[in-house]
C-alpha atoms as a PDB file:
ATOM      1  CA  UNK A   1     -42.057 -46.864  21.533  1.00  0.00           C
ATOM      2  CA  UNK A   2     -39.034 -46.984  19.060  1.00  0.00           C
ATOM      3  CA  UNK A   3     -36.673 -50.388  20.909  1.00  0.00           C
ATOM      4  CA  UNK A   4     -34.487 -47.588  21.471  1.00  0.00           C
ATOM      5  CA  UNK A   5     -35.778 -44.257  21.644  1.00  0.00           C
ATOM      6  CA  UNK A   6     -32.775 -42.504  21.443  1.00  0.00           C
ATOM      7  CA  UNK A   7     -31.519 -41.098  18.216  1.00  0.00           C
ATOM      8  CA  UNK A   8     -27.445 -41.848  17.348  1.00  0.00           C
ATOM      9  CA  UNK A   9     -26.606 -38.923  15.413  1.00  0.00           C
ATOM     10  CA  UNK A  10     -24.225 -39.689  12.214  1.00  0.00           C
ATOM     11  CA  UNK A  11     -20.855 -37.919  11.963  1.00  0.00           C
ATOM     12  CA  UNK A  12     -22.203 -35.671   9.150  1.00  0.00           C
ATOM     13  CA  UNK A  13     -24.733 -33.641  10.883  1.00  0.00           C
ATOM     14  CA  UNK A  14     -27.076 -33.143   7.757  1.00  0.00           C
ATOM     15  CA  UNK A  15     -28.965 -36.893   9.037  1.00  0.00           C
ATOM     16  CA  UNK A  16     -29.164 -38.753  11.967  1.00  0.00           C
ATOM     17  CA  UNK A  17     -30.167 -43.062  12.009  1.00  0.00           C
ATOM     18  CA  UNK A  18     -32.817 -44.275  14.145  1.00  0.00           C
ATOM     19  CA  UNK A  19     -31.625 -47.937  15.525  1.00  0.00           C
ATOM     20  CA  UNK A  20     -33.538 -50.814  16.304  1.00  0.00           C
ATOM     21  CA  UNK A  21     -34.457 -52.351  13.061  1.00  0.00           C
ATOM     22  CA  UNK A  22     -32.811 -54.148  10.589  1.00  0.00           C
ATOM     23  CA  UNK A  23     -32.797 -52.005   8.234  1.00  0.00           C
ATOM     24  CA  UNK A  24     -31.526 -48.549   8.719  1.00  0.00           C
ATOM     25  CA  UNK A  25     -34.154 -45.557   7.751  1.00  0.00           C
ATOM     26  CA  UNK A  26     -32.425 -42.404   7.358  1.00  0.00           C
ATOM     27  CA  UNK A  27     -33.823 -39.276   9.272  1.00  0.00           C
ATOM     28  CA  UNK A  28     -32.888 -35.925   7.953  1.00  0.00           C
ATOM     29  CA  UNK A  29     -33.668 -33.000  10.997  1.00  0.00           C
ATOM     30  CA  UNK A  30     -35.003 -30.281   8.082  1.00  0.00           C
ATOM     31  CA  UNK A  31     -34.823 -27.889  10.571  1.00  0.00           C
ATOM     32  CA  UNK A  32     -31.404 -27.271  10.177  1.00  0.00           C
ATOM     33  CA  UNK A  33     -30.437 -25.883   6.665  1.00  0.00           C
ATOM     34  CA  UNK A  34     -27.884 -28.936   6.168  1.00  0.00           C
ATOM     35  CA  UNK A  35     -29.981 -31.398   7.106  1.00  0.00           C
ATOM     36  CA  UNK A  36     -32.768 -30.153   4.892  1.00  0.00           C
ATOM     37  CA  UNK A  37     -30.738 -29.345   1.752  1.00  0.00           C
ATOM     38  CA  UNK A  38     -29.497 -33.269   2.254  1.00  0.00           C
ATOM     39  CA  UNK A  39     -32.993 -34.748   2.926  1.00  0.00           C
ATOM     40  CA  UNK A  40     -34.456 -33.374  -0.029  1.00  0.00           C
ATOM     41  CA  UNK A  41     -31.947 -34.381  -2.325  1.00  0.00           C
ATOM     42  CA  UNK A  42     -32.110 -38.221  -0.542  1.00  0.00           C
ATOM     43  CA  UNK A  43     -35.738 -38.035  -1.008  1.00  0.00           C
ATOM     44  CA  UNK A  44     -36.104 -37.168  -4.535  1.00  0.00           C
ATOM     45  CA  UNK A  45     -33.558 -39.327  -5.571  1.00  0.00           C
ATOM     46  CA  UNK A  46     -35.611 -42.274  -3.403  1.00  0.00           C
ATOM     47  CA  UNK A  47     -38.939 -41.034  -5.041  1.00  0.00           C
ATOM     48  CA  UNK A  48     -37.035 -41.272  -8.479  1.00  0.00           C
ATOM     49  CA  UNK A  49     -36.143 -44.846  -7.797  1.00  0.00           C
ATOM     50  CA  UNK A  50     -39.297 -46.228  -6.614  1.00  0.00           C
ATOM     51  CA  UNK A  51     -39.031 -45.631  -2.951  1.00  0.00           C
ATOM     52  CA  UNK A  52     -40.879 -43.793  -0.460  1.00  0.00           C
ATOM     53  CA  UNK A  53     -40.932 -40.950   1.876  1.00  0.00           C
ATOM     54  CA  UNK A  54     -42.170 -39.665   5.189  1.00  0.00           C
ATOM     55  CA  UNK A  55     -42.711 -35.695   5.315  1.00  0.00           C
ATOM     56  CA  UNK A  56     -44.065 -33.257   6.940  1.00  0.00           C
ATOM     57  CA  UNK A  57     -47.408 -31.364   6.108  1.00  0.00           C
ATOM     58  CA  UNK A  58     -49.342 -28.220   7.339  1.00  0.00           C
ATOM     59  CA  UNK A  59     -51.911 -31.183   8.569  1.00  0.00           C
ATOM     60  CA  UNK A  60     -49.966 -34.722   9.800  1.00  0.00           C
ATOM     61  CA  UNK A  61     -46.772 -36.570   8.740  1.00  0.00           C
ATOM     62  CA  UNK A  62     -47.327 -37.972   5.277  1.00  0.00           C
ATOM     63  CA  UNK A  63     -46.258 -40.893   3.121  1.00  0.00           C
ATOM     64  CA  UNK A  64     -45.659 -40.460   0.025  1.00  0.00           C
ATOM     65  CA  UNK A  65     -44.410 -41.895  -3.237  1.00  0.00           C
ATOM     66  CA  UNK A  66     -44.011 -40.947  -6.528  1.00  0.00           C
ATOM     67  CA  UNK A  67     -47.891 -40.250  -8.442  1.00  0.00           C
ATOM     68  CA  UNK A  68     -47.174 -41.838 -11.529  1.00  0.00           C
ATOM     69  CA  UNK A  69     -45.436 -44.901 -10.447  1.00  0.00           C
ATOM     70  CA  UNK A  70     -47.706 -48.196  -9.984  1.00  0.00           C
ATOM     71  CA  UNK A  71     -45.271 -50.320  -8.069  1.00  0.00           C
ATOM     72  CA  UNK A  72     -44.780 -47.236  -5.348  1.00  0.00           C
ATOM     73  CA  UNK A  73     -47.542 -46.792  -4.544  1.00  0.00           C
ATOM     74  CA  UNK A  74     -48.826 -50.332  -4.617  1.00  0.00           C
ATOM     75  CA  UNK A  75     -45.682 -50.651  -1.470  1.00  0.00           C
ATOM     76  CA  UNK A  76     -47.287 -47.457  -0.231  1.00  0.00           C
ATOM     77  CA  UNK A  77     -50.293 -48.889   0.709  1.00  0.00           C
ATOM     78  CA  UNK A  78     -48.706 -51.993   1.961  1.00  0.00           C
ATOM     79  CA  UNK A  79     -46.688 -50.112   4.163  1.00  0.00           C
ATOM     80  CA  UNK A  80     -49.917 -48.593   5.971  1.00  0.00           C
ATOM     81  CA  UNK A  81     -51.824 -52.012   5.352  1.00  0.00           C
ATOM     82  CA  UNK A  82     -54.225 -50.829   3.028  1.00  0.00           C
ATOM     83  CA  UNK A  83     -55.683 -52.304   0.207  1.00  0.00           C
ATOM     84  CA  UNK A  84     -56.859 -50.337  -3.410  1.00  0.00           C
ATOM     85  CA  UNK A  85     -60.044 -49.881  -2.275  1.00  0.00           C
ATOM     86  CA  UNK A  86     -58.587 -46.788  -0.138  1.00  0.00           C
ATOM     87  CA  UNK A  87     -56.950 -44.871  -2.956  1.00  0.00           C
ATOM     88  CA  UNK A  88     -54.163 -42.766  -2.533  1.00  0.00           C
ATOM     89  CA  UNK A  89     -54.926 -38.430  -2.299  1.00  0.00           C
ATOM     90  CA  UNK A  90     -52.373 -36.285  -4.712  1.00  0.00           C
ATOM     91  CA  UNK A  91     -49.933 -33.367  -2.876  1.00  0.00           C
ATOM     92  CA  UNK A  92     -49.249 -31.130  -5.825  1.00  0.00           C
ATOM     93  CA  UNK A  93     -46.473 -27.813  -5.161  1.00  0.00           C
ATOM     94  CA  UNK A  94     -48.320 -25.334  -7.202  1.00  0.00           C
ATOM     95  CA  UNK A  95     -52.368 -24.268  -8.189  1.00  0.00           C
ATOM     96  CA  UNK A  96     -51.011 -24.747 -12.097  1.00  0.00           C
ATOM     97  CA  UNK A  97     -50.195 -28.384 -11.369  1.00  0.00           C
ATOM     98  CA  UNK A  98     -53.821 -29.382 -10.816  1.00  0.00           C
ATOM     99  CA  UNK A  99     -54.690 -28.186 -15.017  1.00  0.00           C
ATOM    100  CA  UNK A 100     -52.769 -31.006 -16.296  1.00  0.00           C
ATOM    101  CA  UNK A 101     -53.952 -33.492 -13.425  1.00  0.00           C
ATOM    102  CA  UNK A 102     -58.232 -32.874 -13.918  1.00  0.00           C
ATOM    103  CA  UNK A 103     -60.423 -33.150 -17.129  1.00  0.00           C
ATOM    104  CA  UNK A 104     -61.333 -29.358 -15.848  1.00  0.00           C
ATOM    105  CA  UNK A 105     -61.298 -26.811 -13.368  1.00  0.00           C
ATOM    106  CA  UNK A 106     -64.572 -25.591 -12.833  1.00  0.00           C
ATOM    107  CA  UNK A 107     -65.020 -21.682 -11.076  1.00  0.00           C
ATOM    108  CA  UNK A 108     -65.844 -23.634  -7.725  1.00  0.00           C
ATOM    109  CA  UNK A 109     -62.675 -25.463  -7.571  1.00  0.00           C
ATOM    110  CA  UNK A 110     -61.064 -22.030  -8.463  1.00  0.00           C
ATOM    111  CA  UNK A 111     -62.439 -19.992  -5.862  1.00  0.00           C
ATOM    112  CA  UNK A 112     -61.503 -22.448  -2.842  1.00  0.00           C
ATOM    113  CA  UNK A 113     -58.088 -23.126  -4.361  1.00  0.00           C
ATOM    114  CA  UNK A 114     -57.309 -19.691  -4.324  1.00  0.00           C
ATOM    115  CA  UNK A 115     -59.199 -19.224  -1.186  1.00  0.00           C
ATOM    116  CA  UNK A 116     -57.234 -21.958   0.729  1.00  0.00           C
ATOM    117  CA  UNK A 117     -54.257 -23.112  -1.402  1.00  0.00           C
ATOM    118  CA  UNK A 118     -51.890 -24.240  -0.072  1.00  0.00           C
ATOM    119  CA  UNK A 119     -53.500 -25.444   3.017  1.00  0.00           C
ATOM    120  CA  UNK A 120     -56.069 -28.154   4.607  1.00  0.00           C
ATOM    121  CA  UNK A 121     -58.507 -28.672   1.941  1.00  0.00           C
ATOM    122  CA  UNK A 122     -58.563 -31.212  -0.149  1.00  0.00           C
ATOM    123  CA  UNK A 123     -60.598 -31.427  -3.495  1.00  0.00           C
ATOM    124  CA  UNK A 124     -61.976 -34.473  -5.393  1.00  0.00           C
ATOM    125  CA  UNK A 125     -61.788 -33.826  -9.685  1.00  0.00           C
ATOM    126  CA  UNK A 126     -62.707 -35.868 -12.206  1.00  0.00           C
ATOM    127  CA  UNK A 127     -59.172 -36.992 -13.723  1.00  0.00           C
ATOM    128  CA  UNK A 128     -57.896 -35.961 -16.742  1.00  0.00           C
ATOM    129  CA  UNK A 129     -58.337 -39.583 -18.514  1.00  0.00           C
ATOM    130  CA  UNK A 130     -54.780 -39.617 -20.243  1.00  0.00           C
ATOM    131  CA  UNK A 131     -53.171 -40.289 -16.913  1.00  0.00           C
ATOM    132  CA  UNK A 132     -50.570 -43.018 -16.542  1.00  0.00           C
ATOM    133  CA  UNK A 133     -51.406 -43.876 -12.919  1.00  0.00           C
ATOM    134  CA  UNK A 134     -52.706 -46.242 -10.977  1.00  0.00           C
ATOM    135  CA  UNK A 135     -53.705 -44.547  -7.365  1.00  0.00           C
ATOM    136  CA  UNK A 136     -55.883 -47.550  -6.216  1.00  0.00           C
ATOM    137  CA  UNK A 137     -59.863 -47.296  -6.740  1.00  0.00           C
ATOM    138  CA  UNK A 138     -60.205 -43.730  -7.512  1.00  0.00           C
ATOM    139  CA  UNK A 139     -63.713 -44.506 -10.179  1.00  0.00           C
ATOM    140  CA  UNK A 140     -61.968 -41.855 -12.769  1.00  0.00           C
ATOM    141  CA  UNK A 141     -61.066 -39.375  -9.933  1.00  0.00           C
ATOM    142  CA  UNK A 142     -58.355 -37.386  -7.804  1.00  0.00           C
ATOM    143  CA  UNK A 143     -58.351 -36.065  -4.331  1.00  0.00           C
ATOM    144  CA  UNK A 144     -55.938 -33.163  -4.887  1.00  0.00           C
ATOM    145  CA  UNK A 145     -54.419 -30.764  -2.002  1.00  0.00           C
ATOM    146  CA  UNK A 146     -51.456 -28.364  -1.992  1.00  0.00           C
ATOM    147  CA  UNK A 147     -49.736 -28.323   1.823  1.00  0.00           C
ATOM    148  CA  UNK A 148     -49.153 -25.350   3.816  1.00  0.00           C
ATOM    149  CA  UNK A 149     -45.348 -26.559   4.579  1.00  0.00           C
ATOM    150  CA  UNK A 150     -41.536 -25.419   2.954  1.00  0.00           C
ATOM    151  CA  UNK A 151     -40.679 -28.961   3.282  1.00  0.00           C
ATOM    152  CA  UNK A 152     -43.501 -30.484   1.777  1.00  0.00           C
ATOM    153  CA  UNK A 153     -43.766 -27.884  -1.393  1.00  0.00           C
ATOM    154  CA  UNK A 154     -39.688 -27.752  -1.461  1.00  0.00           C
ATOM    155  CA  UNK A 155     -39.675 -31.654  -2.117  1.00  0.00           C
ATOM    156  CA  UNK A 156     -43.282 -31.178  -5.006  1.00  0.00           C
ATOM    157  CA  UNK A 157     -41.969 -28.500  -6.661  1.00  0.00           C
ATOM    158  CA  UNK A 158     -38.561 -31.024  -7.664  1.00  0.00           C
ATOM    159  CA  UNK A 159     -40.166 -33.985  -8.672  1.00  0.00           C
ATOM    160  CA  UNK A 160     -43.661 -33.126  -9.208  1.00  0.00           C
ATOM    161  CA  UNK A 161     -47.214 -34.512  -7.732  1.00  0.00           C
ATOM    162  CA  UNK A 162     -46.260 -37.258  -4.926  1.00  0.00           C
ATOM    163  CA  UNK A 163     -49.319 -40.085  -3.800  1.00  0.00           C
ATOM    164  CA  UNK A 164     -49.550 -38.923  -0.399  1.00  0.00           C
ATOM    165  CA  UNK A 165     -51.546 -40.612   2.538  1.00  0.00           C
ATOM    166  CA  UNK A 166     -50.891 -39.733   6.615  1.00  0.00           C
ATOM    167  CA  UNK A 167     -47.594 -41.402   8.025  1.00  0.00           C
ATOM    168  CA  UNK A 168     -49.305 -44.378  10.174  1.00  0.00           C
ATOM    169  CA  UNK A 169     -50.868 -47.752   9.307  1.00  0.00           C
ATOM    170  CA  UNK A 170     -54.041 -48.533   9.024  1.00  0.00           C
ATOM    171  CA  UNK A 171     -56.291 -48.252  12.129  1.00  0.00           C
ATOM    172  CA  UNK A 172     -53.610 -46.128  14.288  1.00  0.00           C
ATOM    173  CA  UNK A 173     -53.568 -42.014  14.576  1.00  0.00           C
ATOM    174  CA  UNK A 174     -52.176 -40.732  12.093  1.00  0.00           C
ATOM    175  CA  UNK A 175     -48.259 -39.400  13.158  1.00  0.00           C
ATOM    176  CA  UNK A 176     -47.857 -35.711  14.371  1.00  0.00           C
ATOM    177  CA  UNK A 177     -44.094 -36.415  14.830  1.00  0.00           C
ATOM    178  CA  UNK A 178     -41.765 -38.128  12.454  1.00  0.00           C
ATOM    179  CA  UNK A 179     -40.987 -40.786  15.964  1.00  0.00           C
ATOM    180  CA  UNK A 180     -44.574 -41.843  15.474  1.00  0.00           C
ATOM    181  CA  UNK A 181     -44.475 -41.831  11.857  1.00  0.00           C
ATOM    182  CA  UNK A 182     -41.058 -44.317  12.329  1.00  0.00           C
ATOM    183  CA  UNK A 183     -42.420 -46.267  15.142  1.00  0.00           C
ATOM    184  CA  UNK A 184     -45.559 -47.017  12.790  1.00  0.00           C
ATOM    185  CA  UNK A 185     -43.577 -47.837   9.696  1.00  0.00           C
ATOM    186  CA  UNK A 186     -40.068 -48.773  10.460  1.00  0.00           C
ATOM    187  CA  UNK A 187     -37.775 -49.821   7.890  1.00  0.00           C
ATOM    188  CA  UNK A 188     -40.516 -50.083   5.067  1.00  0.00           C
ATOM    189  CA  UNK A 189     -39.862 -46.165   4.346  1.00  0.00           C
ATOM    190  CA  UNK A 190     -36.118 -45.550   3.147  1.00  0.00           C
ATOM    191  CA  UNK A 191     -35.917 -41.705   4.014  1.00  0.00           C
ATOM    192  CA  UNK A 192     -37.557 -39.492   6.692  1.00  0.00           C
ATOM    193  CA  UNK A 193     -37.731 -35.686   6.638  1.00  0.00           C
ATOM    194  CA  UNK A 194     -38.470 -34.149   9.863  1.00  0.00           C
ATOM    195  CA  UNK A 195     -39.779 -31.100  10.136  1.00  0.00           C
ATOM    196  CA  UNK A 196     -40.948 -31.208  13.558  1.00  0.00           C
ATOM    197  CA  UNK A 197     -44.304 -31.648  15.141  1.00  0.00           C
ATOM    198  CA  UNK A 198     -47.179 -30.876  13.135  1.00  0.00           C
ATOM    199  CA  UNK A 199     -48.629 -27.037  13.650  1.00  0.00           C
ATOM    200  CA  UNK A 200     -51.986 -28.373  13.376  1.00  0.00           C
ATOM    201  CA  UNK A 201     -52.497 -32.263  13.797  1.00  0.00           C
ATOM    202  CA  UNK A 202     -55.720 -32.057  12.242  1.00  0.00           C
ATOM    203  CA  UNK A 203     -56.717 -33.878   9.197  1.00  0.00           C
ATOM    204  CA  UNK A 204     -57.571 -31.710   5.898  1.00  0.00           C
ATOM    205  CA  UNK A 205     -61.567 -31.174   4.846  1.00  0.00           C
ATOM    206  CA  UNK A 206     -62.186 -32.735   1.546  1.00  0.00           C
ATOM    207  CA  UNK A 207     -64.706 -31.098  -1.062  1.00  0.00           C
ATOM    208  CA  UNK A 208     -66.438 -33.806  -3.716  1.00  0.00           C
ATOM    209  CA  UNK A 209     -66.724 -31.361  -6.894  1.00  0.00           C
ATOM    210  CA  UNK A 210     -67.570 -34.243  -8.943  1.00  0.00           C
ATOM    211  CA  UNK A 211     -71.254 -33.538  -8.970  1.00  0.00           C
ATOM    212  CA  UNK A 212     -73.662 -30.813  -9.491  1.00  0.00           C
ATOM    213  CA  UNK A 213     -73.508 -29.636  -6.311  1.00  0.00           C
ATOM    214  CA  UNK A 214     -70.269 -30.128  -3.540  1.00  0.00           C
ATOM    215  CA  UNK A 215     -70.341 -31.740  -1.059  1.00  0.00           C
ATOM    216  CA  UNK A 216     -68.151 -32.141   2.198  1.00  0.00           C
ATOM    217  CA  UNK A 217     -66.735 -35.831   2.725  1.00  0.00           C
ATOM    218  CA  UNK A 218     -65.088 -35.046   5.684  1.00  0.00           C
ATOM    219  CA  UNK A 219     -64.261 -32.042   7.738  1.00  0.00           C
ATOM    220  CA  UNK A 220     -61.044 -30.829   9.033  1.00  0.00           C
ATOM    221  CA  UNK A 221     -58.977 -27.860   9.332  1.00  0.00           C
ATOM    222  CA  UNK A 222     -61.195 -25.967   6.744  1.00  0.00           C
ATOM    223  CA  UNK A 223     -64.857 -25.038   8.485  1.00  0.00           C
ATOM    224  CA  UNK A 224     -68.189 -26.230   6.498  1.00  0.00           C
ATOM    225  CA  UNK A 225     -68.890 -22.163   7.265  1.00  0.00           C
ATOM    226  CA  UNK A 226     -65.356 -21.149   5.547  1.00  0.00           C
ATOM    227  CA  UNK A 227     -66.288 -23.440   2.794  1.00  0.00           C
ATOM    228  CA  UNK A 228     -69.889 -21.990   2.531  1.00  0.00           C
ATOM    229  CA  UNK A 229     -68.859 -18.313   3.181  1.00  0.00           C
ATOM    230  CA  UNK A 230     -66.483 -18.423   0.030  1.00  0.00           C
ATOM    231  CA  UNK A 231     -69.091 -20.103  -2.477  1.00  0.00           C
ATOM    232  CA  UNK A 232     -71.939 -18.277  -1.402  1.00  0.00           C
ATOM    233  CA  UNK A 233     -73.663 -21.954  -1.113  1.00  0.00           C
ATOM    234  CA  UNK A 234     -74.729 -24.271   1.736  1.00  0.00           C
ATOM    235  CA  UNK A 235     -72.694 -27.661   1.839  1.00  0.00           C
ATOM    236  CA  UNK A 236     -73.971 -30.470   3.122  1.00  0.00           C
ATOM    237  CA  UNK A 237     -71.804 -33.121   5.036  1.00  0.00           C
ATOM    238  CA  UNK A 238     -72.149 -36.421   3.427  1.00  0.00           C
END
């Protein structure tokens, strides 16, 4: 638990601070229109700046920082205590994103984007090789999804694809609520949008299309069957 689990609400009602640390995080409640048109613009500008940001997701609580900047996401995977042999997945706002992200799309990854975009799958491209990133040890690839929230695509469609990995550190649940996302992170993450508890606390299903054939990495809240129904192919789980 939080040292104090209650929330003092600020005399602007757009945020709200969560005590008990040193430094003070920022929580924006996006349910309420003020709070959301305020956390969006604190988050981008953080994002712009080299900071990160806790949102919310059609899956769990994310972190995320901005794609194409090393040093973020370098402190993004020190927040959760990882290390670049865990590389970072891409949230992107819109399908026409992922053409300037991936050396192709190939009629596979077409059909399940537009099968399941936005939503809980996640696909692994070979990366277009002009990119200026550095998302850990990705081997000349990028785990792409699109999220099933107004939050999350609000906050991708201003300032483009985000590094995104689930809101806890490393070998705790991932956070369904942005308490358990702040308990887990605390004052390493600037600016918190709450959107409330995740729909679907389930992890996405990721899709290698790297290879002749796909395969399933891991599955979540997209069915091996779904998957199989839409490209007319078996899939086996690796």
């Amino acid at each position: 638990m939080l040292p104090d689990a209650r929330v003092r609400y600020h005399s602007q009602p757009s945020f709200r601070y969560v005590p008990g640390f040193d430094t003070v995080s920022t929580v924006y409640d996006c349910e309420s229109p003020e709070g959301r048109s305020a956390g969006l613009s604190r988050a981008a500008s953080s994002l712009r700046g080299g900071g990160l940001v806790v949102l919310p997701t059609d899956t769990v609580y994310g972190i995320g920082a901005d794609a194409f900047d090393p040093e973020a996401v370098r402190a993004l995977l020190s927040a959760k205590g990882r290390g670049p042999d865990m590389p970072v997945p891409v949230l992107v706002g819109s399908w026409n994103t992922v053409d300037g992200l991936v050396m192709s799309v190939p009629r596979q990854a077409r059909a399940l984007i537009e099968a399941f975009w936005p939503g809980g799958l996640s696909l692994v491209l070979p990366q277009a090789p002009s990119l200026s990133w550095d998302l850990g040890e990705t081997r000349g690839t990028v785990n792409l999804r699109m999220p099933l929230h107004p939050v999350a695509l609000d906050l991708l469609r201003e300032v483009g694809p985000m590094a995104v990995s689930s809101a806890n550190t490393t070998g705790n649940p991932p956070a369904a609520t942005v308490e358990q996302a702040r308990e887990q992170l605390g004052e390493a993450v600037p600016v918190y949008l709450d959107g409330g508890p995740s729909g679907e606390p389930v992890a996405s299903t990721i899709v290698d299309l790297t290879g002749d054939q796909p395969r399933v990495l891991r599955e979540g809240a997209v069915s091996r069957d779904e998957l199989a129904a839409e490209l007319g192919v078996e899939l086996p789980v690796e």
